[in-house]
N, C-alpha and C. Protein backbone atom coordinates (compact mmCIF):
# COMPACT_ATOMS: atom_id res chain seq x y z
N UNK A 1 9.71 -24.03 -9.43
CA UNK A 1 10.28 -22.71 -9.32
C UNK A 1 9.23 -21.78 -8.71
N UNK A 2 9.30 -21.14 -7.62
CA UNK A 2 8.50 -20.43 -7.05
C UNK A 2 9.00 -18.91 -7.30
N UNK A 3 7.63 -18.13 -7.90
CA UNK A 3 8.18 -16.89 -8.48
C UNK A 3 7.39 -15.75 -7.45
N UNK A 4 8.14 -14.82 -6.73
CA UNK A 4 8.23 -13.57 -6.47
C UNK A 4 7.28 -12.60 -6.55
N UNK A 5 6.38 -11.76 -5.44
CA UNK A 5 5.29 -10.73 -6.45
C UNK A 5 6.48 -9.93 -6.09
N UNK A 6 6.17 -9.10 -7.32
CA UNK A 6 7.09 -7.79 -7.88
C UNK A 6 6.36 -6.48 -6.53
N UNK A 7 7.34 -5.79 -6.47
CA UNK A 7 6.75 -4.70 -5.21
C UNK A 7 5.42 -4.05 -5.65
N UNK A 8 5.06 -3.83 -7.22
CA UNK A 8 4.16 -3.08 -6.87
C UNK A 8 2.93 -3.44 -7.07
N UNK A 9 2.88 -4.96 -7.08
CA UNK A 9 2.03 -5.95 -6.75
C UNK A 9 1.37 -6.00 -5.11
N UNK A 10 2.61 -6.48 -4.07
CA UNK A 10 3.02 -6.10 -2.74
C UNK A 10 1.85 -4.48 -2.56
N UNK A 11 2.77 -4.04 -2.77
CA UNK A 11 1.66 -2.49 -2.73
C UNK A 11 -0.06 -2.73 -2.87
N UNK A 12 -0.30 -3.43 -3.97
CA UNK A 12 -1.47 -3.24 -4.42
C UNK A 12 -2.31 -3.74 -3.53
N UNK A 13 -1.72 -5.00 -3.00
CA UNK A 13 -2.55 -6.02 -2.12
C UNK A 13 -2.54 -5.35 -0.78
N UNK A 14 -1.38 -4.38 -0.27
CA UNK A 14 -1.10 -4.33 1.04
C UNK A 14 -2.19 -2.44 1.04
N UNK A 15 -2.29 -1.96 -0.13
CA UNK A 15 -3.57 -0.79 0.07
C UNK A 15 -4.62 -1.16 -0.04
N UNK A 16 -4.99 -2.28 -0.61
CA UNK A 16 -6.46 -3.06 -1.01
C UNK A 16 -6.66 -3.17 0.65
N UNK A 17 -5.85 -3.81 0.90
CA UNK A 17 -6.01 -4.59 2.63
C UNK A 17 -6.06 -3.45 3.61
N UNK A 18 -5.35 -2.27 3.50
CA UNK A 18 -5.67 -1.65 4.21
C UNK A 18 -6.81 -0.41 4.40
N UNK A 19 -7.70 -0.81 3.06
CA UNK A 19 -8.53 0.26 2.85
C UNK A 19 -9.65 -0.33 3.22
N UNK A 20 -9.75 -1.96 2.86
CA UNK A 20 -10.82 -2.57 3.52
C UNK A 20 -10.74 -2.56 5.12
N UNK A 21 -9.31 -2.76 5.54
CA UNK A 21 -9.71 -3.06 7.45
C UNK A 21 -10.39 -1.46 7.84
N UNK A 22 -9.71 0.06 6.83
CA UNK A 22 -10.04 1.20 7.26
C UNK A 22 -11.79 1.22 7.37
N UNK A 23 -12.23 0.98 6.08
CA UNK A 23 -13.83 0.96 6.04
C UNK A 23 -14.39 0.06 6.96
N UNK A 24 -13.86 -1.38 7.48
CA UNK A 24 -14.69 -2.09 8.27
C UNK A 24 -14.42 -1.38 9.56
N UNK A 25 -13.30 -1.08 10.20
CA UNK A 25 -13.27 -0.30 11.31
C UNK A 25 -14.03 1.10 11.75
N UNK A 26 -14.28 2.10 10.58
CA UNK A 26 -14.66 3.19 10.43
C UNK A 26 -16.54 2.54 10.52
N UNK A 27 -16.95 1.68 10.17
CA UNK A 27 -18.37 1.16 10.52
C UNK A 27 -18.42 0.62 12.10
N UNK A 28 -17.53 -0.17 11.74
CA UNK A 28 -17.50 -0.89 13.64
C UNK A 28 -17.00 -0.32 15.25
N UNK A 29 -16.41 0.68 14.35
CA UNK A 29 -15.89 1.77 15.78
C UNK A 29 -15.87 2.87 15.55
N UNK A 30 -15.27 4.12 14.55
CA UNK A 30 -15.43 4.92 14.75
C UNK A 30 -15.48 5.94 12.94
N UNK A 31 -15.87 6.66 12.48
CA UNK A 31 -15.48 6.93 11.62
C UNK A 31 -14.31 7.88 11.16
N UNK A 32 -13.42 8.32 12.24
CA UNK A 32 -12.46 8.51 12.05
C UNK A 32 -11.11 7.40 11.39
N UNK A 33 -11.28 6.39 11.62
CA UNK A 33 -10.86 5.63 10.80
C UNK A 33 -10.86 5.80 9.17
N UNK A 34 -12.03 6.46 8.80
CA UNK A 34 -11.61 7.01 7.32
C UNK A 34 -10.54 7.93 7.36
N UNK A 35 -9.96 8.10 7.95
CA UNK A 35 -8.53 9.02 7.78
C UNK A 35 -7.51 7.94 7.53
N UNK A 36 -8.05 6.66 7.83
CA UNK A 36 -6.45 5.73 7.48
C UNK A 36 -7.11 5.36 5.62
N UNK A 37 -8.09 5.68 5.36
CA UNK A 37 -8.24 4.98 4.11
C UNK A 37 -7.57 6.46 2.97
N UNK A 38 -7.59 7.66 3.64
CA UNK A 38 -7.44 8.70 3.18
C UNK A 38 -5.95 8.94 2.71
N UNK A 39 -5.18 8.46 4.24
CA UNK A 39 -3.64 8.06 4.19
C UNK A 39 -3.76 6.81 2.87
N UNK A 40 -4.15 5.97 2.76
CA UNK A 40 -3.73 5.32 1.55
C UNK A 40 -3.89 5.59 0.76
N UNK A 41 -4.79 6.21 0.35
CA UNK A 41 -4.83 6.90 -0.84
C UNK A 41 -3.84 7.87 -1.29
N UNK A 42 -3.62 8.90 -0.59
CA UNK A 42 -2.58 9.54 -0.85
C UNK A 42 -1.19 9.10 -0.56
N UNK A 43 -0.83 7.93 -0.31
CA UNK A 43 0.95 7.18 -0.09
C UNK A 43 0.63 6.65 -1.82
N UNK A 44 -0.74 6.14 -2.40
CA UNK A 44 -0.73 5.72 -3.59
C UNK A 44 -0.07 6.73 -4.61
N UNK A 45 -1.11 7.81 -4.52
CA UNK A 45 -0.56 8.76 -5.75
C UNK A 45 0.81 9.47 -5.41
N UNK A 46 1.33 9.44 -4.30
CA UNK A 46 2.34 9.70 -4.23
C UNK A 46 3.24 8.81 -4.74
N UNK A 47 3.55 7.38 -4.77
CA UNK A 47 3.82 6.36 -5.35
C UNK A 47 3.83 6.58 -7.39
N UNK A 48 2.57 7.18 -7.18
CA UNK A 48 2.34 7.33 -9.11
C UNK A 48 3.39 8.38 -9.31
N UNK A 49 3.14 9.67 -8.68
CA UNK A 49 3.79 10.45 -8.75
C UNK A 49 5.18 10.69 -9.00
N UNK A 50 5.55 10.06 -7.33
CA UNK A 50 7.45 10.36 -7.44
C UNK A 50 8.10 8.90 -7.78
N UNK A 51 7.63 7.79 -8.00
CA UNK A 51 7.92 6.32 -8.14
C UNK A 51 8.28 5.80 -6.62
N UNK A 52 7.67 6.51 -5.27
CA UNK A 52 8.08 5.90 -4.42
C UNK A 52 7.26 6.83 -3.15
N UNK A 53 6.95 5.45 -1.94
CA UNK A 53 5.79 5.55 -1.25
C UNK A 53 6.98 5.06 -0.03
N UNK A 54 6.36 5.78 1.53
CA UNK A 54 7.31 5.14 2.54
C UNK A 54 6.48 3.19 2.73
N UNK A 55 5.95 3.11 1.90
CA UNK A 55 5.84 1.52 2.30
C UNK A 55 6.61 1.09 1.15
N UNK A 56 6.92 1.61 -0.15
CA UNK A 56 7.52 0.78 -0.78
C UNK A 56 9.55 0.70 -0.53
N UNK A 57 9.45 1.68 0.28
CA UNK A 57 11.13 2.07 0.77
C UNK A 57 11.16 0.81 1.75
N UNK A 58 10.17 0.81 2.81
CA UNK A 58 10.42 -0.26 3.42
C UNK A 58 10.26 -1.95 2.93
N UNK A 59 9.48 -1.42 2.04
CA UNK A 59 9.19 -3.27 1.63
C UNK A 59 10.75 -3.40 0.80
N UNK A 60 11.38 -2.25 0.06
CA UNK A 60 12.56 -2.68 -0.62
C UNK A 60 13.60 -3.39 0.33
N UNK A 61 13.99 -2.39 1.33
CA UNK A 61 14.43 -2.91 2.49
C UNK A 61 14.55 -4.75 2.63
N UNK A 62 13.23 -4.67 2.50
CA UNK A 62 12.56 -6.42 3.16
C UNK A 62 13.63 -7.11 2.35
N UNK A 63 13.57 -6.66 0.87
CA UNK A 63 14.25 -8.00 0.29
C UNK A 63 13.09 -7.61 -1.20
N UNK A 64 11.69 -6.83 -1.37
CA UNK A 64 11.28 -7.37 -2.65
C UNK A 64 11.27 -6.54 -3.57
N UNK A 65 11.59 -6.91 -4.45
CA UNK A 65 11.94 -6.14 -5.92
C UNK A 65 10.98 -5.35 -6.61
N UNK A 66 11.37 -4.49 -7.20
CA UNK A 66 10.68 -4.07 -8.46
C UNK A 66 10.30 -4.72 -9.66
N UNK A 67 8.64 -4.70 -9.72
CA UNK A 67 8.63 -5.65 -11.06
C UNK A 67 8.73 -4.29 -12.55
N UNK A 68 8.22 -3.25 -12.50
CA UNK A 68 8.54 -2.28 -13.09
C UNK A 68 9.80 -1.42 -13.41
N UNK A 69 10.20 -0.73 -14.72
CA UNK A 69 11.54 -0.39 -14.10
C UNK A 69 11.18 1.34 -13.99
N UNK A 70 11.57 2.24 -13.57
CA UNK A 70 11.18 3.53 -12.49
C UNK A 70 11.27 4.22 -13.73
């Protein structure tokens, strides 16, 4: 039986990932690139906030669920 990450699992991994490519880019090219780590941060607490981030609208879309209930 192959089990599912819950969306806000999905989330966790997909801001982890994008905060690391922001910092390695922001060293290797420019430091304006800390503005994409800045954007994740704030789609997060917006997420805490209203229970919903435009990546988690789209990942619902995809097909993956909520492991929390709102």
């Amino acid at each position: 039986m192959t089990r599912r990450w819950p969306l806000e699992r999905v989330l966790f991994a997909l801001a982890g990932t994008m905060t690391l490519a922001s910092a390695a880019l922001a060293v290797l090219v420019s430091p304006w690139f800390l503005l994409l780590a800045a954007f994740v941060g704030l789609n997060q607490w917006l997420f805490v906030g209203a229970g919903s981030c435009p990546a988690s609208l789209a990942l619902e879309r995809l097909g993956i669920e909520r492991g929390c209930p709102r």
